[in-house]
C-alpha atoms as a PDB file:
ATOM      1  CA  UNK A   1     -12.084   2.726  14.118  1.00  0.00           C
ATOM      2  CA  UNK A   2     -11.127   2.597  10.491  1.00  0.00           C
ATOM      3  CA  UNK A   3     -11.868   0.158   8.254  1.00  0.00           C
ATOM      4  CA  UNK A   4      -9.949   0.108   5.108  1.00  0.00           C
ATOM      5  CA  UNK A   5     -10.912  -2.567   2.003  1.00  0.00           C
ATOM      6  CA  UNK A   6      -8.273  -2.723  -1.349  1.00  0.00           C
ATOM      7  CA  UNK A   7      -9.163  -4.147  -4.985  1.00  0.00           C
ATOM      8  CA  UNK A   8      -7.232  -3.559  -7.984  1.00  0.00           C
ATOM      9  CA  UNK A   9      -5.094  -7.399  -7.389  1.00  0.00           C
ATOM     10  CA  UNK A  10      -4.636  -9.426 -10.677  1.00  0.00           C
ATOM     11  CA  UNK A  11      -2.439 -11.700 -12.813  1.00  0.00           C
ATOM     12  CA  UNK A  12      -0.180  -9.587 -14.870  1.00  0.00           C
ATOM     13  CA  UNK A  13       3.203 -10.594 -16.998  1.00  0.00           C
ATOM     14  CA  UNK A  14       6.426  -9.228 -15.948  1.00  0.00           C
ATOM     15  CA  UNK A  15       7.217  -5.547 -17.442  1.00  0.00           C
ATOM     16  CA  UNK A  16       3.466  -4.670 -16.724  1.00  0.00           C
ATOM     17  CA  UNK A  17       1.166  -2.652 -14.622  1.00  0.00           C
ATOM     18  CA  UNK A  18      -1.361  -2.744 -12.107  1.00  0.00           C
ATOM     19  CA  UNK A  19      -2.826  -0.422  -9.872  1.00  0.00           C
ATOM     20  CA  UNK A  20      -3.923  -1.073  -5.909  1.00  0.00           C
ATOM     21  CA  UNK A  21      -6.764   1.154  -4.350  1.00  0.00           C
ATOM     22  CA  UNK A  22      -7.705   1.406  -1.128  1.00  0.00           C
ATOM     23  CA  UNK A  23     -10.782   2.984   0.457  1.00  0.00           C
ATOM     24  CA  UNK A  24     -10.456   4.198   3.961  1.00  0.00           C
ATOM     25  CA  UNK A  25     -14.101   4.734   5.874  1.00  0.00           C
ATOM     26  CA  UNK A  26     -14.229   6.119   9.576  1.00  0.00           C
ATOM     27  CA  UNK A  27     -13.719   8.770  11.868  1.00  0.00           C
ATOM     28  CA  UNK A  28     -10.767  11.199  11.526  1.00  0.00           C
ATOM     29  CA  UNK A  29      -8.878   9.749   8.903  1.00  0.00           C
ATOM     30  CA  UNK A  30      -6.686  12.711   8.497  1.00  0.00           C
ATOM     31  CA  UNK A  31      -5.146  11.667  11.823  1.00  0.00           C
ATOM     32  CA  UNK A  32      -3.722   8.361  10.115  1.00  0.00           C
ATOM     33  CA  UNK A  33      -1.161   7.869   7.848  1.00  0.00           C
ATOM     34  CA  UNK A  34      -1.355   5.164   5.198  1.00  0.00           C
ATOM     35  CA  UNK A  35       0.815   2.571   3.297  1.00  0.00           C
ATOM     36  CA  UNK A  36       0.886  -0.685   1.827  1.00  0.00           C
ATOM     37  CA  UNK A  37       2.777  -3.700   2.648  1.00  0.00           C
ATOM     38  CA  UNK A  38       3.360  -7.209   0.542  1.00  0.00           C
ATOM     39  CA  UNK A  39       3.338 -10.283   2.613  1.00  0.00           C
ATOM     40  CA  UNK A  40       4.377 -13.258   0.103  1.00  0.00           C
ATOM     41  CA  UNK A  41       4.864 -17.125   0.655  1.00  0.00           C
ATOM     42  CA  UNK A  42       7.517 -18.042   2.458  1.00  0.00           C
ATOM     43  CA  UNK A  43       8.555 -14.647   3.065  1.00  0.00           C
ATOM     44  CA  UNK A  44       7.842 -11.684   5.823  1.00  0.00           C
ATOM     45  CA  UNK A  45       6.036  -9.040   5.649  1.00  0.00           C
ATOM     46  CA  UNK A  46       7.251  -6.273   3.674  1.00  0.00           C
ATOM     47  CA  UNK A  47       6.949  -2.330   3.851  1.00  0.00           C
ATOM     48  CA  UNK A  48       5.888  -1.075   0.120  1.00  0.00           C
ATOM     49  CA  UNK A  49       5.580   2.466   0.606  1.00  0.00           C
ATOM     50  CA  UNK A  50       3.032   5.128   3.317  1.00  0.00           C
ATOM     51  CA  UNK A  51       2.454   8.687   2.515  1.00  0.00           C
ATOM     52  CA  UNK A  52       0.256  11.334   4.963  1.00  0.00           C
ATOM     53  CA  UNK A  53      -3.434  11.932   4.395  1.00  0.00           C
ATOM     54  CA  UNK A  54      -2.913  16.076   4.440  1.00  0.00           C
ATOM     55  CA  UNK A  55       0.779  16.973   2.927  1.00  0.00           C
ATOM     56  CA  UNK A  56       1.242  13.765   1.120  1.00  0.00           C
ATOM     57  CA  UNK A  57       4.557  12.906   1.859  1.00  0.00           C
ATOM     58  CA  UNK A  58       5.608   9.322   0.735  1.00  0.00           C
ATOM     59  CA  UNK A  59       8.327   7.133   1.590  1.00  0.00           C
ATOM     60  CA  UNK A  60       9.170   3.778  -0.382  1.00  0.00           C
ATOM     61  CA  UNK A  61      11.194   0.334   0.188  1.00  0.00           C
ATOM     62  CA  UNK A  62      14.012   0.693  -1.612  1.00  0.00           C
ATOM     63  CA  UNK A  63      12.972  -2.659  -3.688  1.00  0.00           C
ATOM     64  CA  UNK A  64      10.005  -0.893  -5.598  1.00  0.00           C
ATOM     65  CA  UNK A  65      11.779   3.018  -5.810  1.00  0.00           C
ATOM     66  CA  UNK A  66      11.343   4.044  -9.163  1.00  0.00           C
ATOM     67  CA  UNK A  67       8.692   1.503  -9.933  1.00  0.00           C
ATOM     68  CA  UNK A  68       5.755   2.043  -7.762  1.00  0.00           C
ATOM     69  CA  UNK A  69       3.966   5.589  -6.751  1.00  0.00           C
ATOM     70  CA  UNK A  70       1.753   6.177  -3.789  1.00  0.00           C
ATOM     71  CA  UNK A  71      -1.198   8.799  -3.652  1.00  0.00           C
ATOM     72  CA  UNK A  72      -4.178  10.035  -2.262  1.00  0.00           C
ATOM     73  CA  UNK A  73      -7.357  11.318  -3.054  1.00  0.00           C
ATOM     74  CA  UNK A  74      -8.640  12.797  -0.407  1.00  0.00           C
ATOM     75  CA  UNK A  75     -12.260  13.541  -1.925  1.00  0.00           C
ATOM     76  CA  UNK A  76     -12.688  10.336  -2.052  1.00  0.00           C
ATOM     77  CA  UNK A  77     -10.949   8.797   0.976  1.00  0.00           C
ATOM     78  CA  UNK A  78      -8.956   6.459  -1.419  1.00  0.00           C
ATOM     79  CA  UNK A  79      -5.247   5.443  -1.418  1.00  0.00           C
ATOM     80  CA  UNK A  80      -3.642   4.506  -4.664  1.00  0.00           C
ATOM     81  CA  UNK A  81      -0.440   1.702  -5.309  1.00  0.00           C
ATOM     82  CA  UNK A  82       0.293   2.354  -8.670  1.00  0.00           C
ATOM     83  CA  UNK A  83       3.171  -0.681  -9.634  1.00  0.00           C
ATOM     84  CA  UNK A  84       4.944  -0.426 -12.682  1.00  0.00           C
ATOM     85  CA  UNK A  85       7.412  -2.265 -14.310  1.00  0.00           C
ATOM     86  CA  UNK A  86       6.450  -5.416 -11.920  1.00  0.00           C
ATOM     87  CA  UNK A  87       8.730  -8.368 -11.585  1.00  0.00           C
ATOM     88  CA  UNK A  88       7.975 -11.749 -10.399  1.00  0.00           C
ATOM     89  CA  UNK A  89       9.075 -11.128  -7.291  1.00  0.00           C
ATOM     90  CA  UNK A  90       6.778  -8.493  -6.799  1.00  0.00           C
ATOM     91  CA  UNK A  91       4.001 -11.386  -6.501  1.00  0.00           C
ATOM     92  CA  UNK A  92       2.686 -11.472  -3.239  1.00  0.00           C
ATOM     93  CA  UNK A  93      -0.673 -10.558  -1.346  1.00  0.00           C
ATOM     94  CA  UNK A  94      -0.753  -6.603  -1.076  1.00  0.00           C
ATOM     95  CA  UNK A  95      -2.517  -5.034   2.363  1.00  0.00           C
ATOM     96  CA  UNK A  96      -3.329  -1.727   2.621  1.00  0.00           C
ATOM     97  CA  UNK A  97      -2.711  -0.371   6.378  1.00  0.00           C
ATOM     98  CA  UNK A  98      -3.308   2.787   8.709  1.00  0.00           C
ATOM     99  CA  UNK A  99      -1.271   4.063  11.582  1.00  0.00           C
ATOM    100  CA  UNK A 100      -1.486   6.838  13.418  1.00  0.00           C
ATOM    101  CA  UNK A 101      -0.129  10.282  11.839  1.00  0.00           C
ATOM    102  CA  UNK A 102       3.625  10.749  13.921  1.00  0.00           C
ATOM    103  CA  UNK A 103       6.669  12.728  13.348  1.00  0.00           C
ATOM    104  CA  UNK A 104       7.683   9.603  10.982  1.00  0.00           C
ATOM    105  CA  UNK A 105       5.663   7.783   8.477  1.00  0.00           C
ATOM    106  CA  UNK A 106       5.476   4.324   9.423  1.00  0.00           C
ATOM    107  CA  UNK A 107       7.770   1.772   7.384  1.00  0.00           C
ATOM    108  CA  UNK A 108       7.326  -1.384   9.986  1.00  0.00           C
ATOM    109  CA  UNK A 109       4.226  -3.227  10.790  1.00  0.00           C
ATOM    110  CA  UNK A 110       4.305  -2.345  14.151  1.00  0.00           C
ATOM    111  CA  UNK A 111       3.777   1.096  13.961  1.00  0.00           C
ATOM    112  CA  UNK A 112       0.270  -0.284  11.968  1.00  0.00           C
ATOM    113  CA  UNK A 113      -3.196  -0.105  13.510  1.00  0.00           C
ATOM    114  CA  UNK A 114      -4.992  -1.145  10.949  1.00  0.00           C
ATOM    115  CA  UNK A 115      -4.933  -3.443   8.010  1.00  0.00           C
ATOM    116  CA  UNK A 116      -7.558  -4.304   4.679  1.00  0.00           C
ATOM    117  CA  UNK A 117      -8.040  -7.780   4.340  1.00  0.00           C
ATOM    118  CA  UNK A 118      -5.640  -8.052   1.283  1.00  0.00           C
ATOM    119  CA  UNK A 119      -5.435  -8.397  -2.164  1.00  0.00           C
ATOM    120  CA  UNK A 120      -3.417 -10.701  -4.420  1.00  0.00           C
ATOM    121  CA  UNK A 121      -1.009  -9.693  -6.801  1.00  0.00           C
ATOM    122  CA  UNK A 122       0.957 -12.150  -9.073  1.00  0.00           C
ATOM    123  CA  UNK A 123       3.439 -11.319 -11.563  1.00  0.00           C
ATOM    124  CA  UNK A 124       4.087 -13.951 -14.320  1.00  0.00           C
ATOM    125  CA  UNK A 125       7.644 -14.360 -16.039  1.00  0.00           C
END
């Protein structure tokens, strides 16, 4: 079981920055990879990015590339979204999620076993 709660959600104007934490409690974490996804109104869920507990490899949707940066601190069983240069259509609520480590890191919701409760982001223009 791993439960996994994010903060770090605000109101910021377009151009801006904001940065997403999540902190992972439970047994074996290093067996789970972890990511974020964006689910906003209207829309489906999107991948935002995952990266490994140990090597800290990181993949990314190629609509935040660039922009936002994934990490880990281990010590602290904390995963970081750092979003820069956010646009209005970054808006949306941000969940941090857990599958298990594979050969791939996960980029689709089903390969998720568990999810934070979420955390609301909203970009102004």
């Amino acid at each position: 079981q791993v439960q996994l709660v994010e903060s770090g959600g605000g109101l910021v104007q377009a151009g801006g920055s904001l940065r997403l934490s999540c902190a992972a409690s439970g047994r074996n974490l290093p067996a789970y990879d972890m990511g974020w996804f964006r689910h906003a109104p209207g829309k489906e869920r999107e991948f935002v990015a995952s990266i490994t507990w140990v090597v800290g490899s990181t993949i990314y949707a190629d609509s935040v590339k660039g922009r936002f940066t994934i990490s880990r601190d281990n010590a602290k069983n904390t995963v970081y979204l750092q979003m820069n240069s956010l646009k209005p259509d970054d808006t949306a609520v941000y969940y941090c999620a857990a599958g298990p480590h594979g050969r791939r890191l996960f980029s689709t919701s089903s390969m998720v076993r568990y999810w934070g409760q979420g955390t609301q982001v909203t970009v102004s223009s």
